[in-house]
N, C-alpha and C. Protein backbone atom coordinates (compact mmCIF):
# COMPACT_ATOMS: atom_id res chain seq x y z
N UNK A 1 9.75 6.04 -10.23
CA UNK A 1 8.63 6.42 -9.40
C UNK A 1 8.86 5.88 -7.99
N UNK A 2 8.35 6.67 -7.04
CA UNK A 2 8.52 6.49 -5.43
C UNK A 2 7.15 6.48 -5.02
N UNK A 3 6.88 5.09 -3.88
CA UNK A 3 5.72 5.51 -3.38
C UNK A 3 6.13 5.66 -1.78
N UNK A 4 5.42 6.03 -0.86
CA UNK A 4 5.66 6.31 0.31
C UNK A 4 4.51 5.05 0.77
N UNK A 5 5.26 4.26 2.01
CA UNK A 5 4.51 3.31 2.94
C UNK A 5 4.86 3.82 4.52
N UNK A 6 3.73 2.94 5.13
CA UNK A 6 4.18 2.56 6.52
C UNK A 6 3.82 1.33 7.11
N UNK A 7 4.62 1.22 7.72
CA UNK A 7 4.85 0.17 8.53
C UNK A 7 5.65 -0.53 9.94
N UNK A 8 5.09 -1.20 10.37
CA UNK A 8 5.29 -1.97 11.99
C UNK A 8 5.61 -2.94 12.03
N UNK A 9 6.32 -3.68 12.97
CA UNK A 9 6.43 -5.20 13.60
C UNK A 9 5.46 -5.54 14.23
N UNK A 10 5.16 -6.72 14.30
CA UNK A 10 4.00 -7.17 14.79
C UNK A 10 3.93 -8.81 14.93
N UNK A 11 4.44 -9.13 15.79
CA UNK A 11 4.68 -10.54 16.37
C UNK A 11 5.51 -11.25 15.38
N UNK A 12 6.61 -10.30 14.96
CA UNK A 12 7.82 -10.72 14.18
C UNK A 12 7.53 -10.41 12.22
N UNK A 13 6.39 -10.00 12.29
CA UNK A 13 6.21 -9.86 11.00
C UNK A 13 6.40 -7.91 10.59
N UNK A 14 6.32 -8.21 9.51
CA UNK A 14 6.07 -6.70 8.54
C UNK A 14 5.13 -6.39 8.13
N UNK A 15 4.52 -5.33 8.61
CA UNK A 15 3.34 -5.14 8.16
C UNK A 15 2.85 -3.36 7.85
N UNK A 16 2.28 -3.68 6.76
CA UNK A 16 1.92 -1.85 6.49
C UNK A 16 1.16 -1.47 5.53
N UNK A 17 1.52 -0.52 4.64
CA UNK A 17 -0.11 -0.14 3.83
C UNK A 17 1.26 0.79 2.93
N UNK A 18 0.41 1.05 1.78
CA UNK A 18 1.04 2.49 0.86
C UNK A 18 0.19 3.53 1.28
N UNK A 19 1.01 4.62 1.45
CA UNK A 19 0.28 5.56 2.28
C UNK A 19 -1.10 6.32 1.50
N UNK A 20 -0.46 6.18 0.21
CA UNK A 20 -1.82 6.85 -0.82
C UNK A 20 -2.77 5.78 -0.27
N UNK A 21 -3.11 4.98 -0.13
CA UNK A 21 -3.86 3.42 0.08
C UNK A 21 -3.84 3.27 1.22
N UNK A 22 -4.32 3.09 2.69
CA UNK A 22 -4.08 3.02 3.91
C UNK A 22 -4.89 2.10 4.45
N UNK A 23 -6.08 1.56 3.61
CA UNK A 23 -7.25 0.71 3.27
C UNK A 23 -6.84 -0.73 3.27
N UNK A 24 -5.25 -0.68 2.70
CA UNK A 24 -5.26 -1.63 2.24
C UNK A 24 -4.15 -2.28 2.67
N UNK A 25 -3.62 -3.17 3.51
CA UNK A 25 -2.63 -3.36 4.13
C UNK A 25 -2.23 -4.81 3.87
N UNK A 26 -0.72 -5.17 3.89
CA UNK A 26 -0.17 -6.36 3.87
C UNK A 26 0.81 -6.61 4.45
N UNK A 27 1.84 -7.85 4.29
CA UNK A 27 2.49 -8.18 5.33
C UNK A 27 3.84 -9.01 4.66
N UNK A 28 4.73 -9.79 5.14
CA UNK A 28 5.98 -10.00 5.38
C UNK A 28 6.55 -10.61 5.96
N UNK A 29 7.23 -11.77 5.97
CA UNK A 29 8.20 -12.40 7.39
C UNK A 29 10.08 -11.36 6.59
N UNK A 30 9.71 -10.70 6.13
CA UNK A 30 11.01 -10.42 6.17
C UNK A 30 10.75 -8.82 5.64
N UNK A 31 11.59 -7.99 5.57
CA UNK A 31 11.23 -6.59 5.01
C UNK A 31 11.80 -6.86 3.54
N UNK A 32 12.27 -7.69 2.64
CA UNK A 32 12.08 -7.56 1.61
C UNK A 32 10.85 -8.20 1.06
N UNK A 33 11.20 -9.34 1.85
CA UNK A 33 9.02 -10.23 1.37
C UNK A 33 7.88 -8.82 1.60
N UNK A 34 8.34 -8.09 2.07
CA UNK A 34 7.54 -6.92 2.69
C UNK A 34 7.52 -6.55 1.49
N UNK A 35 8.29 -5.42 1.36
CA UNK A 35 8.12 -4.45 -0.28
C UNK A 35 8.12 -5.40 -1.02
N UNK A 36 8.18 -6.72 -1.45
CA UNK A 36 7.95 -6.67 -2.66
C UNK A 36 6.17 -7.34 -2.74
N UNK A 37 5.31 -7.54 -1.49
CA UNK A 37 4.04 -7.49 -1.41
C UNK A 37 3.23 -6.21 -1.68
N UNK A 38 4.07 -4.90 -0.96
CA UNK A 38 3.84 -3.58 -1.63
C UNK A 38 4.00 -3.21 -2.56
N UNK A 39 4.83 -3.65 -3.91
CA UNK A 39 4.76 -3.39 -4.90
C UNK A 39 3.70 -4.55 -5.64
N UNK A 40 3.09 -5.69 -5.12
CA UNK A 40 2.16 -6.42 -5.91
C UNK A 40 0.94 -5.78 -5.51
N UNK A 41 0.96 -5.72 -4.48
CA UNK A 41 -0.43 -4.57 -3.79
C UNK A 41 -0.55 -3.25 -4.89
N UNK A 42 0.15 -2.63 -5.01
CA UNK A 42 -0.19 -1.51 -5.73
C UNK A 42 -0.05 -2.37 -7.27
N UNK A 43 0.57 -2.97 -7.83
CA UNK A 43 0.21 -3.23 -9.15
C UNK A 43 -1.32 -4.18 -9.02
N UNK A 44 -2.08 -4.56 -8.05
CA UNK A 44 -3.53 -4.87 -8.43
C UNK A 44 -4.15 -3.87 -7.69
N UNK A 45 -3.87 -2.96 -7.10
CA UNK A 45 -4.84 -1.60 -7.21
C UNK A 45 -5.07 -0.97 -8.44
N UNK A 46 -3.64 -0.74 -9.26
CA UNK A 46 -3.88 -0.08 -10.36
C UNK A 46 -4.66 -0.79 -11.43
N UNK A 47 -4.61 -2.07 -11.16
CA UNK A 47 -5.21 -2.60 -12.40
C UNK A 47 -6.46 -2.96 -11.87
N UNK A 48 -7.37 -2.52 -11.47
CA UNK A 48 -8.66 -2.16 -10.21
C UNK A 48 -8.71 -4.07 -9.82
N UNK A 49 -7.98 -4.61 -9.26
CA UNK A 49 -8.06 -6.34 -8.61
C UNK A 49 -8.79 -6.32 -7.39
N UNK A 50 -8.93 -4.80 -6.55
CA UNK A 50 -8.78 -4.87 -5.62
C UNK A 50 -10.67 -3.46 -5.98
N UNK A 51 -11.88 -4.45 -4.87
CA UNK A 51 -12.94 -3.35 -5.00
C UNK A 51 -13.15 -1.84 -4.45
N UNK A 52 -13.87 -0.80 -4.78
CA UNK A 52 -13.87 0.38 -3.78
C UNK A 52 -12.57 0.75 -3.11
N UNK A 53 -11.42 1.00 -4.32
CA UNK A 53 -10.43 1.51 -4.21
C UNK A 53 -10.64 2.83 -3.86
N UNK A 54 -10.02 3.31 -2.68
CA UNK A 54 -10.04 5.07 -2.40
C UNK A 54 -8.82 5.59 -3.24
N UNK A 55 -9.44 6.70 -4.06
CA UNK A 55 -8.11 7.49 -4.35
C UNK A 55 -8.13 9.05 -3.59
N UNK A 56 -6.94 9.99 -3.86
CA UNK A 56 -6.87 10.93 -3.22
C UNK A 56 -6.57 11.75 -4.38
N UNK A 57 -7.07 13.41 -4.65
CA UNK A 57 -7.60 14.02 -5.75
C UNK A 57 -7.21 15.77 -5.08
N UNK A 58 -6.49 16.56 -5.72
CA UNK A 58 -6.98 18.15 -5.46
C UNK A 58 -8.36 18.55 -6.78
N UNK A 59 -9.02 19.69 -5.42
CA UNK A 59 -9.73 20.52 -6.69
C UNK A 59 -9.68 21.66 -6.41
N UNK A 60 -9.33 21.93 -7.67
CA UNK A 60 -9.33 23.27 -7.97
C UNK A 60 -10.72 24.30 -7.92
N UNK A 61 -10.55 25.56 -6.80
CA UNK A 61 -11.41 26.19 -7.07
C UNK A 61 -11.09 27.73 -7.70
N UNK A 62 -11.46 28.38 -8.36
CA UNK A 62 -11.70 29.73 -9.58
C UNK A 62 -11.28 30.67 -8.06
């Protein structure tokens, strides 16, 4: 599985959000300390750690 992020420098740090999630942002002194805060970030979204999680949804109309 792939998720898509973004992210910036910002007075030497890493910083960004998962793009499904944009709400929810974290950070880094290094770009691997980076992703691997993005992958703890999304494993306590999924496991709802985190309140008034936005998700993103199609609907189908007839």
């Amino acid at each position: 599985m792939e998720l898509g992020y973004t992210y910036w420098r910002d007075d030497g740090w890493y910083v960004g959000y998962l793009d499904d999630y944009p709400d929810y942002t974290t950070q880094g002194e290094t770009f691997e300390e980076f992703e691997e805060m993005l992958r703890s970030l999304y494993e306590d979204i999924k496991t709802f750690n985190f309140p008034f999680v936005r998700s993103h949804g199609l609907l189908k109309i007839a």
